[in-house]
Protein backbone atom coordinates (compact mmCIF):
# COMPACT_ATOMS: atom_id res chain seq x y z
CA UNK A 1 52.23 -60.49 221.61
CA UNK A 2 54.45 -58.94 224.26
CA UNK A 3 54.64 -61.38 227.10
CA UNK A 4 54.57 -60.17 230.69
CA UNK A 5 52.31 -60.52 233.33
CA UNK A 6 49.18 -58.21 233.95
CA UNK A 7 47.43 -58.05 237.30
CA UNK A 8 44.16 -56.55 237.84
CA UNK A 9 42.45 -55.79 240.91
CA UNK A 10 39.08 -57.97 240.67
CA UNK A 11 36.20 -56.89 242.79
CA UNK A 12 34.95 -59.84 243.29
CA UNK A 13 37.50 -61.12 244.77
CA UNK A 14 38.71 -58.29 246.76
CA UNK A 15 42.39 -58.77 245.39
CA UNK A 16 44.97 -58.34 242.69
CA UNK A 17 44.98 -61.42 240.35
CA UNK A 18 47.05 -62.53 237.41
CA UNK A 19 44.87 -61.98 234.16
CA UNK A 20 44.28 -65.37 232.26
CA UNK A 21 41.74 -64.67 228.96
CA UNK A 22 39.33 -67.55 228.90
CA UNK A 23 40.15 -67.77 225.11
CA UNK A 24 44.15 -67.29 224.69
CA UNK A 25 44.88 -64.00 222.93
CA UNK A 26 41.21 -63.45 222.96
CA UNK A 27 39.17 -60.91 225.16
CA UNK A 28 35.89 -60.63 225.67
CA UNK A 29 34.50 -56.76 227.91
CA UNK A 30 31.93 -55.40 228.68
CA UNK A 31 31.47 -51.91 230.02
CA UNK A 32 28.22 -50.29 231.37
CA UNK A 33 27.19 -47.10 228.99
CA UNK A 34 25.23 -43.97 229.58
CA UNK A 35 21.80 -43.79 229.96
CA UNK A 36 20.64 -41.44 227.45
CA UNK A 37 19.00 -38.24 228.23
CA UNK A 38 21.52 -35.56 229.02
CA UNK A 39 25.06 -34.91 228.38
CA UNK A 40 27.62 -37.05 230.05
CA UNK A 41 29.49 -35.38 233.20
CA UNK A 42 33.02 -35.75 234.29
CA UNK A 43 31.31 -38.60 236.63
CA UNK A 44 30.50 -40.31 233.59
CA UNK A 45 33.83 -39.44 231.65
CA UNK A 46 35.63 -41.47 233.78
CA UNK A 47 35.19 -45.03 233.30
CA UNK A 48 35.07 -44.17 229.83
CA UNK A 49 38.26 -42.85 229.46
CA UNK A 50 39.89 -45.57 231.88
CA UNK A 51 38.50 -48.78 230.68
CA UNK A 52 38.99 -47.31 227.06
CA UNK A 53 42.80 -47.32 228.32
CA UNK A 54 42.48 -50.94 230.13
CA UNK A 55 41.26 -52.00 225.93
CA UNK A 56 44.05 -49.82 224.58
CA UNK A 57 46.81 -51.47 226.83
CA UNK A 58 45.54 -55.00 226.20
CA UNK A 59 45.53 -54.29 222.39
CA UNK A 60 48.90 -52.99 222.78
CA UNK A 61 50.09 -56.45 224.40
CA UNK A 62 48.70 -58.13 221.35
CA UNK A 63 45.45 -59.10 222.77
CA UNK A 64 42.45 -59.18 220.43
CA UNK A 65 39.82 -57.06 222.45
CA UNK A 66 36.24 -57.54 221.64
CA UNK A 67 34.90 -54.21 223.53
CA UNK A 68 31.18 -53.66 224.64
CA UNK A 69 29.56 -50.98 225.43
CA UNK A 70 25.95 -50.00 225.47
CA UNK A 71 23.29 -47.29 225.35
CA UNK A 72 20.13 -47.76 228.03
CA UNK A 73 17.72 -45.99 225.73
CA UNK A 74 14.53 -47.26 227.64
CA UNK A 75 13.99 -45.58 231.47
CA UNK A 76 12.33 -43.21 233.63
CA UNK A 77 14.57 -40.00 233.60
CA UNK A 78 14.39 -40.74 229.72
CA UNK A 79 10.67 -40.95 229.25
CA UNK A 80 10.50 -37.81 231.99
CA UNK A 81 12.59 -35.90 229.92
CA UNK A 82 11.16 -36.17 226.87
CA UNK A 83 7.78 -36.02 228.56
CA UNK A 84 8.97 -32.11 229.48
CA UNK A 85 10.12 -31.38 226.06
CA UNK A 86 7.44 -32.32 224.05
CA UNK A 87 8.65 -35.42 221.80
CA UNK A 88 9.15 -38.79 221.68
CA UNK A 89 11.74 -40.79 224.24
CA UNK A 90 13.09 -42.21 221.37
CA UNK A 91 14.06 -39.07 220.05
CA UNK A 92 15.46 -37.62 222.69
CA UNK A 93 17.32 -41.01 223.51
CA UNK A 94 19.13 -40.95 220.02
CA UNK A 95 19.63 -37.02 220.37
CA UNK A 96 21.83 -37.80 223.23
CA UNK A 97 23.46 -40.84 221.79
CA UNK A 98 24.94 -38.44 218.88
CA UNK A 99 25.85 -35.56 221.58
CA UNK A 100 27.72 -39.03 223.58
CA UNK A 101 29.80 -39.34 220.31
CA UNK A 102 30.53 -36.19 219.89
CA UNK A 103 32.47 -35.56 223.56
CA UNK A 104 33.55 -39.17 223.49
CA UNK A 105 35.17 -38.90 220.35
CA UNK A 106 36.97 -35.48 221.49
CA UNK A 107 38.49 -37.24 224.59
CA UNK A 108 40.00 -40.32 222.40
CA UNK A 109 37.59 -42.68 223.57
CA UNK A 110 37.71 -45.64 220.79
CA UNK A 111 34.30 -46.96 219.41
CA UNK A 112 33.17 -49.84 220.64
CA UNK A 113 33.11 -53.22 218.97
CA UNK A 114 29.49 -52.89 218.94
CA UNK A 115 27.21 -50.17 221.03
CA UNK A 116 24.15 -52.49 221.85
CA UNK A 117 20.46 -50.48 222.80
CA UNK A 118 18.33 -51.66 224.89
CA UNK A 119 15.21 -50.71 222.04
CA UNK A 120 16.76 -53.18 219.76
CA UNK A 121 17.18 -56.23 222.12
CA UNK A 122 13.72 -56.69 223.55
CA UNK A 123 13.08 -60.19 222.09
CA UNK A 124 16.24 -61.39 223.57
CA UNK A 125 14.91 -59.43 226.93
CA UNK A 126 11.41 -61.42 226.59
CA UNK A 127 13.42 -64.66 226.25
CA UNK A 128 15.96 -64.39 229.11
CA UNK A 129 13.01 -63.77 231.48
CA UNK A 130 11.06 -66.20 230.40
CA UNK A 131 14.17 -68.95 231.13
CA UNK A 132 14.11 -67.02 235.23
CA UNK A 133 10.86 -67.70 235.23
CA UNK A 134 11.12 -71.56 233.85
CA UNK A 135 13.94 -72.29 236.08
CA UNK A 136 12.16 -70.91 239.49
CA UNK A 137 14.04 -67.86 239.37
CA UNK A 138 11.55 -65.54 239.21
CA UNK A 139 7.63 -64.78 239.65
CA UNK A 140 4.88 -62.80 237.94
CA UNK A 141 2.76 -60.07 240.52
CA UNK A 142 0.44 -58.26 238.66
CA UNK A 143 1.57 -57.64 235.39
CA UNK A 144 5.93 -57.22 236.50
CA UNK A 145 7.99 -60.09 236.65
CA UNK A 146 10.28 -60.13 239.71
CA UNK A 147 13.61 -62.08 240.36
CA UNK A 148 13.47 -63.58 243.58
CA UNK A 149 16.58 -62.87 245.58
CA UNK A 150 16.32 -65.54 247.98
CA UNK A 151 16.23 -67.91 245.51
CA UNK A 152 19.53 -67.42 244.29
CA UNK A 153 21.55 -68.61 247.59
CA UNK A 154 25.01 -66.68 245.87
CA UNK A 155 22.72 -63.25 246.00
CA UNK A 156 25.66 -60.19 247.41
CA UNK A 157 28.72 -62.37 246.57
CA UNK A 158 30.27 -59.26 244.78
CA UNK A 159 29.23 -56.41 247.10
CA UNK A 160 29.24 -58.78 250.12
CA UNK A 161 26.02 -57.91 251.19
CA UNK A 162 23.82 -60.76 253.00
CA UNK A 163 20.19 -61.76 252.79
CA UNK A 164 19.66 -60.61 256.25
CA UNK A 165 21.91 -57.11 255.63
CA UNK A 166 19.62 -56.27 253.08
CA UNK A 167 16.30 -57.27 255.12
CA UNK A 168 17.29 -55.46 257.80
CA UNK A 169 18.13 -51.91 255.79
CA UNK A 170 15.04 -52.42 253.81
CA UNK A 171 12.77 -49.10 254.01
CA UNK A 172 9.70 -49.21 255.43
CA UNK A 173 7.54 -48.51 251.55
CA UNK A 174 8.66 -51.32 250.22
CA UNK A 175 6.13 -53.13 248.50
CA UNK A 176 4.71 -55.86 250.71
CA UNK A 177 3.85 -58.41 248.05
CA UNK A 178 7.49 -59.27 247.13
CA UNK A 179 8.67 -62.25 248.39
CA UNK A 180 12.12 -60.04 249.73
CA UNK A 181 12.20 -56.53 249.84
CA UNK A 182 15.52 -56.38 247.98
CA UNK A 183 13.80 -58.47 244.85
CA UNK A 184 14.05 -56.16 241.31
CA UNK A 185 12.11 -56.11 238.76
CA UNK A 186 12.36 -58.01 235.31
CA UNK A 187 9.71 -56.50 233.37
CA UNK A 188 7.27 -53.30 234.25
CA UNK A 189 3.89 -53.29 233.82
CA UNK A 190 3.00 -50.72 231.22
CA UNK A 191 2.10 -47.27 231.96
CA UNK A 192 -0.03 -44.60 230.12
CA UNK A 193 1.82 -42.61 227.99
CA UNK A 194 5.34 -44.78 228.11
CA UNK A 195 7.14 -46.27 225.92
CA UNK A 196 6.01 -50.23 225.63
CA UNK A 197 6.09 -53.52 223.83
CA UNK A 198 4.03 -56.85 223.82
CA UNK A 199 5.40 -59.94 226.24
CA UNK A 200 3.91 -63.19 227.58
CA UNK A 201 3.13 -60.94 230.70
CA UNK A 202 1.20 -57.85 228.69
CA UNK A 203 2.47 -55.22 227.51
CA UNK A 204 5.04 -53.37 229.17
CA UNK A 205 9.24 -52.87 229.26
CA UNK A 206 12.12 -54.21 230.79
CA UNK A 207 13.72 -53.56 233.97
CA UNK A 208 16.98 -52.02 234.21
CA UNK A 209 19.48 -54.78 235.55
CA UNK A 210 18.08 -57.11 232.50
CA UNK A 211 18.89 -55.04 230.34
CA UNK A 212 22.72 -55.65 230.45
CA UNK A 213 22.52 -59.41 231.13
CA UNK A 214 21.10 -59.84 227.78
CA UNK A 215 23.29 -57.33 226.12
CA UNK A 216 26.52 -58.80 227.06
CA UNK A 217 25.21 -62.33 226.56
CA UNK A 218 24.43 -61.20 223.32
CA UNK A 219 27.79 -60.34 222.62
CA UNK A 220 29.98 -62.12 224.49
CA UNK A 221 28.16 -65.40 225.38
CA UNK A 222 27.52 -66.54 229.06
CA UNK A 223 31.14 -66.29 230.20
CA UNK A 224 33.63 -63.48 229.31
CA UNK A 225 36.64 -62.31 230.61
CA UNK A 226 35.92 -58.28 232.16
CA UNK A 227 33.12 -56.79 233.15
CA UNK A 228 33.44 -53.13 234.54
CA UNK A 229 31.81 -49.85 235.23
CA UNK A 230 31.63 -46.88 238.40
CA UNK A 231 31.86 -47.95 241.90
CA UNK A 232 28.37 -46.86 242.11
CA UNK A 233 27.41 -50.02 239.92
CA UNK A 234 28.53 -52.95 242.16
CA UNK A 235 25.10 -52.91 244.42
CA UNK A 236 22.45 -53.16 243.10
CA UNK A 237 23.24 -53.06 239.17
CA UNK A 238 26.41 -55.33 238.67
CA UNK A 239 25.03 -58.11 242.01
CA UNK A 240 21.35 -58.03 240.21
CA UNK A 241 23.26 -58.97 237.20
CA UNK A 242 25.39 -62.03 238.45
CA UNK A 243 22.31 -63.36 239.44
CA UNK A 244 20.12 -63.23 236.70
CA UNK A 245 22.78 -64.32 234.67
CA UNK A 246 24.27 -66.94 236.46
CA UNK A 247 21.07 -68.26 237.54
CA UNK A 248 20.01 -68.59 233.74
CA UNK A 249 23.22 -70.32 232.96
CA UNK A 250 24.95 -72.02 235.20
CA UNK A 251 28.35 -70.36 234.71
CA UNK A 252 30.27 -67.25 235.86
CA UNK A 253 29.23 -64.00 234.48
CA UNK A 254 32.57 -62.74 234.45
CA UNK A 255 36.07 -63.62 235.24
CA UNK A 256 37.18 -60.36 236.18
CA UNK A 257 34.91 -57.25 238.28
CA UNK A 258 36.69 -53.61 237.30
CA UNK A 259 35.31 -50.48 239.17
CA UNK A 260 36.78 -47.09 238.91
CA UNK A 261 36.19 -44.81 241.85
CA UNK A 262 33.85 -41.76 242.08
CA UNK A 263 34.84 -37.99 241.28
CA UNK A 264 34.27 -35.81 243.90
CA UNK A 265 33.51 -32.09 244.41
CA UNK A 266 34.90 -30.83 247.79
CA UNK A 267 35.12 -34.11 248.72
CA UNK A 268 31.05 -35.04 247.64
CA UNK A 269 30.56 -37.43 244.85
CA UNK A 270 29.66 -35.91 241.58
CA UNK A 271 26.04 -37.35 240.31
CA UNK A 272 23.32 -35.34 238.67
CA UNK A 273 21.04 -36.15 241.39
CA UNK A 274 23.04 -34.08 243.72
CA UNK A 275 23.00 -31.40 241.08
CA UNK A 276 26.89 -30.81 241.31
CA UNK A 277 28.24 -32.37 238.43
CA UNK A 278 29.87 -30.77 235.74
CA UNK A 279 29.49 -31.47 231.94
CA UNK A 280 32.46 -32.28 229.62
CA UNK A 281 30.60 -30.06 226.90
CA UNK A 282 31.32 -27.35 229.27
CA UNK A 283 34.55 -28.24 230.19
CA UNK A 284 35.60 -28.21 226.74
CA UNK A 285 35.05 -24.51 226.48
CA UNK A 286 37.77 -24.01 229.13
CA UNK A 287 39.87 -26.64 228.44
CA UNK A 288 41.49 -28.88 225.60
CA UNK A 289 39.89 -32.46 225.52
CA UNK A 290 43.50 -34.03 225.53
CA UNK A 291 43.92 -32.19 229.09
CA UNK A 292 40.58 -34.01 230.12
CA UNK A 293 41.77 -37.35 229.81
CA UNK A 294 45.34 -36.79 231.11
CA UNK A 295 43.53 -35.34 234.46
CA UNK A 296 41.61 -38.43 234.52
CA UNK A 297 44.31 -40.89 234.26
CA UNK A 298 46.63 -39.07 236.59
CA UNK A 299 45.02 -40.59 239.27
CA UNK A 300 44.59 -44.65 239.95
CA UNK A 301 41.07 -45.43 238.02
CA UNK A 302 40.41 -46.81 241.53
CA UNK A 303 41.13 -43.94 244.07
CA UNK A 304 39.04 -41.15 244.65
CA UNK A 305 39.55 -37.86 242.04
CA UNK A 306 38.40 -34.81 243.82
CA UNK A 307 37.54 -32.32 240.54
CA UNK A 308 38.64 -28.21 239.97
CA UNK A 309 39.74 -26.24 237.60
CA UNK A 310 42.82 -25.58 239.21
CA UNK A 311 43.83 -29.36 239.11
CA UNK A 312 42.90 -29.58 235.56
CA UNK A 313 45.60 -26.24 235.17
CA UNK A 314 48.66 -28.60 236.55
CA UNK A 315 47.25 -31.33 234.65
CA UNK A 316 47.28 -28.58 231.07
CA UNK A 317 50.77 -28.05 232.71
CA UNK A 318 51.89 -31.49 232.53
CA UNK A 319 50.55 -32.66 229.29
CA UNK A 320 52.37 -29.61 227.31
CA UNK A 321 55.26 -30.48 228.98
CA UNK A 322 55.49 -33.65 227.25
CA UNK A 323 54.31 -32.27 224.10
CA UNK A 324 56.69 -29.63 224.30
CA UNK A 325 59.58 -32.53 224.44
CA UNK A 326 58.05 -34.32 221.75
CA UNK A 327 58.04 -30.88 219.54
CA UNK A 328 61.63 -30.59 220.56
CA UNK A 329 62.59 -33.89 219.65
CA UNK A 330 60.76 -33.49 216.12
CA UNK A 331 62.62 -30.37 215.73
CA UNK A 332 65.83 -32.01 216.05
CA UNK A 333 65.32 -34.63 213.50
CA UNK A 334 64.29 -32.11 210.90
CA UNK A 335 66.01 -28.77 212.13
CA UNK A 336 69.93 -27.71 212.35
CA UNK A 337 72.70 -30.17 213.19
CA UNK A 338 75.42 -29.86 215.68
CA UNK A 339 78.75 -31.31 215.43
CA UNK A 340 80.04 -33.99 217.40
CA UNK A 341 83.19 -36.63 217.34
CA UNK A 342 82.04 -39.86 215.83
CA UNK A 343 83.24 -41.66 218.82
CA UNK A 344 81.24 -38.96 221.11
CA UNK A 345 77.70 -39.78 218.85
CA UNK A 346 77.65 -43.30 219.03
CA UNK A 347 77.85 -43.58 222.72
CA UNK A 348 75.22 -40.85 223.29
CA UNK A 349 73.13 -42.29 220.35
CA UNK A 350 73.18 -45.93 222.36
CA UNK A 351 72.94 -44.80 225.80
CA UNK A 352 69.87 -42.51 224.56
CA UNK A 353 68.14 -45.62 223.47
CA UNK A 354 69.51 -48.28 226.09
CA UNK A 355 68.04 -45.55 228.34
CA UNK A 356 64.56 -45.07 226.40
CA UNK A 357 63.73 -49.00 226.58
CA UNK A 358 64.48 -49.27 230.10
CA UNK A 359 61.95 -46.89 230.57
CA UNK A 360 59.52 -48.41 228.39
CA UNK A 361 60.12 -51.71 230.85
CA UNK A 362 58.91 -49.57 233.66
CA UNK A 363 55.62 -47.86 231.93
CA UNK A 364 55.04 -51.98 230.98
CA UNK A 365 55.61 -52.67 234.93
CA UNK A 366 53.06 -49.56 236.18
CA UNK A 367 51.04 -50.81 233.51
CA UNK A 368 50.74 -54.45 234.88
CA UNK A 369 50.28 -53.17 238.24
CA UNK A 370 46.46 -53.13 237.88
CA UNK A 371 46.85 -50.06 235.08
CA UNK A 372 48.42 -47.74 237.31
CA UNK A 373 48.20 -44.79 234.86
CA UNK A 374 49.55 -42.44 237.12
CA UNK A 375 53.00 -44.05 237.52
CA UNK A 376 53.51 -44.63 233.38
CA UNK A 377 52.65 -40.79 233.24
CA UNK A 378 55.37 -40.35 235.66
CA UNK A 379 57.73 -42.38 232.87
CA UNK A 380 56.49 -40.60 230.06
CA UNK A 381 58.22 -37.59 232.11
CA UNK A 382 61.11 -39.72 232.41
CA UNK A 383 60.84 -39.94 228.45
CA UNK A 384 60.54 -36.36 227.94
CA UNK A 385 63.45 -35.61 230.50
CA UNK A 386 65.59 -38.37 228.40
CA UNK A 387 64.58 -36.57 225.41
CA UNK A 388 65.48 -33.00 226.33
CA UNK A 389 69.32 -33.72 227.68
CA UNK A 390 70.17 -35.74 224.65
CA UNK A 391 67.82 -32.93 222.07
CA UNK A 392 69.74 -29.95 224.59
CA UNK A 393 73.44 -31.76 224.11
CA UNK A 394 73.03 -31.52 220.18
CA UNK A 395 72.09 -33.76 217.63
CA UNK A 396 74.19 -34.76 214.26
CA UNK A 397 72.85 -37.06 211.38
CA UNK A 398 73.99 -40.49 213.46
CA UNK A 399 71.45 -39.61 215.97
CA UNK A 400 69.00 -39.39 214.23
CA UNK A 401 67.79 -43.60 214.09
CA UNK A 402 67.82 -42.54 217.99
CA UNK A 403 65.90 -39.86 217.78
CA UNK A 404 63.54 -42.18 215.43
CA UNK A 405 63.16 -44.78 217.66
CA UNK A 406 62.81 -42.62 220.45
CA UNK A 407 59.51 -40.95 218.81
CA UNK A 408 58.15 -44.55 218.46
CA UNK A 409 58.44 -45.31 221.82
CA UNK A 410 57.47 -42.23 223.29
CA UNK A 411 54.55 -41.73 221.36
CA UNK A 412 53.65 -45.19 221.06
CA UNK A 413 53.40 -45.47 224.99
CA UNK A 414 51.36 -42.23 225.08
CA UNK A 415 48.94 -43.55 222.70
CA UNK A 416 48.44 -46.60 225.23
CA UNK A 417 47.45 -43.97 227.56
CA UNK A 418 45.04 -42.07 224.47
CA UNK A 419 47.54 -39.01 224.53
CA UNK A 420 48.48 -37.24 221.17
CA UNK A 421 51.71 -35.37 221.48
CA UNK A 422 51.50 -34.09 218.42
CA UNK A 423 49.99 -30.73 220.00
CA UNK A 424 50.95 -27.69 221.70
CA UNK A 425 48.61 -28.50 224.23
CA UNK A 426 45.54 -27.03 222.17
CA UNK A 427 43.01 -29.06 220.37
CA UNK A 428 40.13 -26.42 219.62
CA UNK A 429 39.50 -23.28 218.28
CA UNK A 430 40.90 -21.29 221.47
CA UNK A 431 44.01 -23.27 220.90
CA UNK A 432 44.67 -22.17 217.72
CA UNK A 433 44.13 -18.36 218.69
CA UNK A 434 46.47 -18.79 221.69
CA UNK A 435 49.04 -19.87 218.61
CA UNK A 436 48.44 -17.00 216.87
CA UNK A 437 48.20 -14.37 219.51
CA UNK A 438 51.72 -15.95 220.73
CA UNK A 439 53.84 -16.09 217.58
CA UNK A 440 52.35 -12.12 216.96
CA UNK A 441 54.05 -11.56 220.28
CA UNK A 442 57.14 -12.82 219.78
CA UNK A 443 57.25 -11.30 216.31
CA UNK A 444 56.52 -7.78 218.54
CA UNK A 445 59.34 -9.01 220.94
CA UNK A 446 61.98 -9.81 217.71
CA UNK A 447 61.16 -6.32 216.45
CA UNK A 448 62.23 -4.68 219.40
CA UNK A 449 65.59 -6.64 219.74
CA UNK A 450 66.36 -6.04 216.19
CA UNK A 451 65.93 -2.12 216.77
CA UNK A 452 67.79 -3.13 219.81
CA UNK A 453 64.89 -1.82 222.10
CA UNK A 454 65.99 -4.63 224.87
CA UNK A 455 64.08 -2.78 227.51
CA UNK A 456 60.62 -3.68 225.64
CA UNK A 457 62.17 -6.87 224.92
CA UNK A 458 63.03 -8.00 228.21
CA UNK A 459 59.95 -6.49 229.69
CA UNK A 460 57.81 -8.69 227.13
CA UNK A 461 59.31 -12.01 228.55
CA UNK A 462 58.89 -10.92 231.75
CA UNK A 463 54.84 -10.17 231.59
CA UNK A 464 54.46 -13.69 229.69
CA UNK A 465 56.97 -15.15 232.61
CA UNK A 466 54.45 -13.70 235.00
CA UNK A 467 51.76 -15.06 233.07
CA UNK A 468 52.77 -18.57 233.21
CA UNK A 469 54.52 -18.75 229.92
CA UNK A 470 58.37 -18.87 229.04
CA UNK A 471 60.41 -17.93 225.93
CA UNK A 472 63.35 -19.80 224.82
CA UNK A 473 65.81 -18.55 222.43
CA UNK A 474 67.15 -21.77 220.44
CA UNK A 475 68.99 -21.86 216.95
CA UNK A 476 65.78 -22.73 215.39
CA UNK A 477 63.94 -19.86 216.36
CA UNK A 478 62.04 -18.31 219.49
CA UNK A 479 59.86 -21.20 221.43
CA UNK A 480 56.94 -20.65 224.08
CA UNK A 481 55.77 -22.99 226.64
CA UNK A 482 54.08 -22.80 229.90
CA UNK A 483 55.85 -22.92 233.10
């Protein structure tokens, strides 16, 4: 356990705080999934890549992370979708689950500890209502079951909304019969054709806000430590789910309220229902799934991220450059040897790591400053920087614990973040040509200098220098990177 002091911005408080576990070494999160019946967008991509890096960087402390997340399986744009293509929600649910897995994997997203559906939790569903309605909580109209805001006096503690706010911006078609116009619904009256099970109240299926309460309850009992999702999810999802929970128990959902802040396009935020979002699948196509997640981290999870190709270029920029220093470094642990004076080596061999682990005290310090990814980037350039002088000054046999310690750290910090530098900056099958296509290139280029044709060779770096991409003549051969 590395001991230091992490501090997390907690929603519900409106404030950095000092993170305490309930449970010692023990952590309990839960994070709100994808609803099931598309692809996920960049929107969605986010939270899952930074709260997969909030896990990562509490494991790395030596916390034991139990990790949450779920599918919603059962809902409207589900059943409407599958309605349209001809089969059964179900089906198309599960479909989508597998196609989740599939980009999720590809941007280093861990698996959860357990990926909870809603299908397969409906008699814990049933139950939890059941206690609302025993305790006063809630009320039956007509086949739904409705919590009753008002009778919850914490109701808008998180979003810091009041009774009266929400009367007053309530829209005119709001059903009359609820007690409050901002009361949700529990459980849904069936309709023809949808996807239903049996209940106290008739048959029917669960609202969406339950749906989590149970879940994480399930899992993690009636406390835990985070809970965290989008921005979009503090009013109404994560407010309707403080109070069903905490009505039903007694106790504090959660200790700790994450939220990670919208992607924009020019400046709108991204959501399917505005019809400008943008699919990782697609991205993918362009660019490497490594890139992805280093675009989405090099921005605070809780500041806006406005989204175009052109910022995922610099961010392809940045990410080789590190992998290009980790390449380097590699190199010089397994290539030729320089000489040095003994006395020269062990100086530059101690300073080299001295240097290293005062950097890893500073990605450890962004880090506890409520996981501000974008400054431990900034010292894994640092790193790479370190590397490079002390790789560029040459390297003799004494270095080379160093240079072994200085891979650990390096890449042991970038896997915090869910970076591989073990790339060239290409994880798919375009990568791999751009390899290819390169080292034929500079096998053309080699050719020429050999039959001393400098002209051609010259004139070959300078249309890749033009293009964005640099040669380097080095005793262990020609090397390319971009600019």
């Amino acid at each position: 356990m590395i001991k230091t002091e992490v501090k997390i911005f907690n929603t519900a408080s409106g404030k950095k705080e000092v993170f305490i576990p309930l449970e010692n070494d023990q952590v309990g999160m839960y994070v709100c999934g994808p609803t099931t019946y598309n692809y996920i967008h960049l929107g969605n991509a986010r939270p899952l890549v930074v709260f997969d890096t909030v896990r990562r960087y509490l494991e790395y402390l030596g916390y034991e992370v139990t990790y949450i997340q779920n599918f919603t399986d059962v809902d409207d744009k589900i059943i409407n979708k599958a309605n349209e293509e001809g089969i059964k929600p179900a089906e198309l649910a599960s479909r989508y689950i597998d196609e989740y897995f599939r980009d999720a994997d590809a941007l280093q997203v861990k698996r959860a500890t357990v990926h909870p559906r809603v299908s397969e939790h409906m008699e814990g569903i049933i139950k939890f209502i059941k206690g609302l309605l025993e305790k006063g909580y809630a009320y039956e109209m007509e086949g739904d079951v409705l919590f009753g805001v008002t009778r919850f006096p914490e109701y808008g503690k998180l979003s810091k909304r009041s009774i009266d706010d929400l009367q007053a911006g309530a829209r005119v078609e709001v059903d009359e019969k609820k007690e409050h116009p901002a009361d949700f619904v529990l459980w849904k009256k069936a309709k023809p054709h949808e996807p239903q099970w049996p209940s106290p109240w008739g048959l029917g299926r669960p609202g969406w806000h339950i749906e989590c309460s149970v879940m994480s309850h399930e899992y993690l009992g009636p406390s835990f430590d985070i809970h965290a999702g989008g921005y979009d999810l503090v009013f109404p999802h994560h407010e309707n789910e403080i109070a069903q929970s905490e009505a039903l128990h007694g106790v504090p959902m959660a200790k700790y309220w994450m939220h990670n802040g919208f992607i924009t396009v020019n400046e709108e935020k991204m959501s399917k229902s505005l019809g400008n979002f943008f699919l990782v699948r697609d991205i993918l196509k362009k660019f490497p799934a490594d890139v992805i997640r280093f675009y989405l981290l090099a921005t605070h999870y809780r500041s806006p991220l406005d989204f175009d190709d052109e910022k995922l270029g610099v961010a392809q920029k940045g990410l080789a450059r590190l992998q290009t220093a980790y390449r380097l470094m590699e190199e010089a642990m397994n290539g030729t040897l320089a000489e040095h004076s003994s006395a020269a080596i062990r100086l530059g061999a101690q300073g080299f790591r001295q240097g290293l682990q005062a950097l890893q005290g500073k990605f450890i310090e962004a880090m506890n400053d409520d996981l501000n990814t974008a400054l431990a980037i900034a010292v894994l350039f640092d790193i790479a920087r370190e590397i490079n002088t002390f790789v560029a000054a040459g390297v003799t046999e004494q270095d080379q614990k160093a240079l072994l310690e200085g891979k650990r750290i390096f890449s042991e910090l970038a896997g915090v973040l869910g970076l591989q530098l073990d790339k060239k900056g290409c994880d798919n099958e375009n990568g791999v040509l751009v390899d290819a296509l390169m080292n034929l290139i500079i096998t053309i280029r080699q050719n020429a200098r050999t039959k001393k044709d400098f002209q051609t060779a010259d004139e070959i770096r300078e249309k890749l220098r033009q293009s964005g991409i640099i040669l380097e003549d080095t005793p262990q051969g020609v090397r390319w990177k971009p600019i």
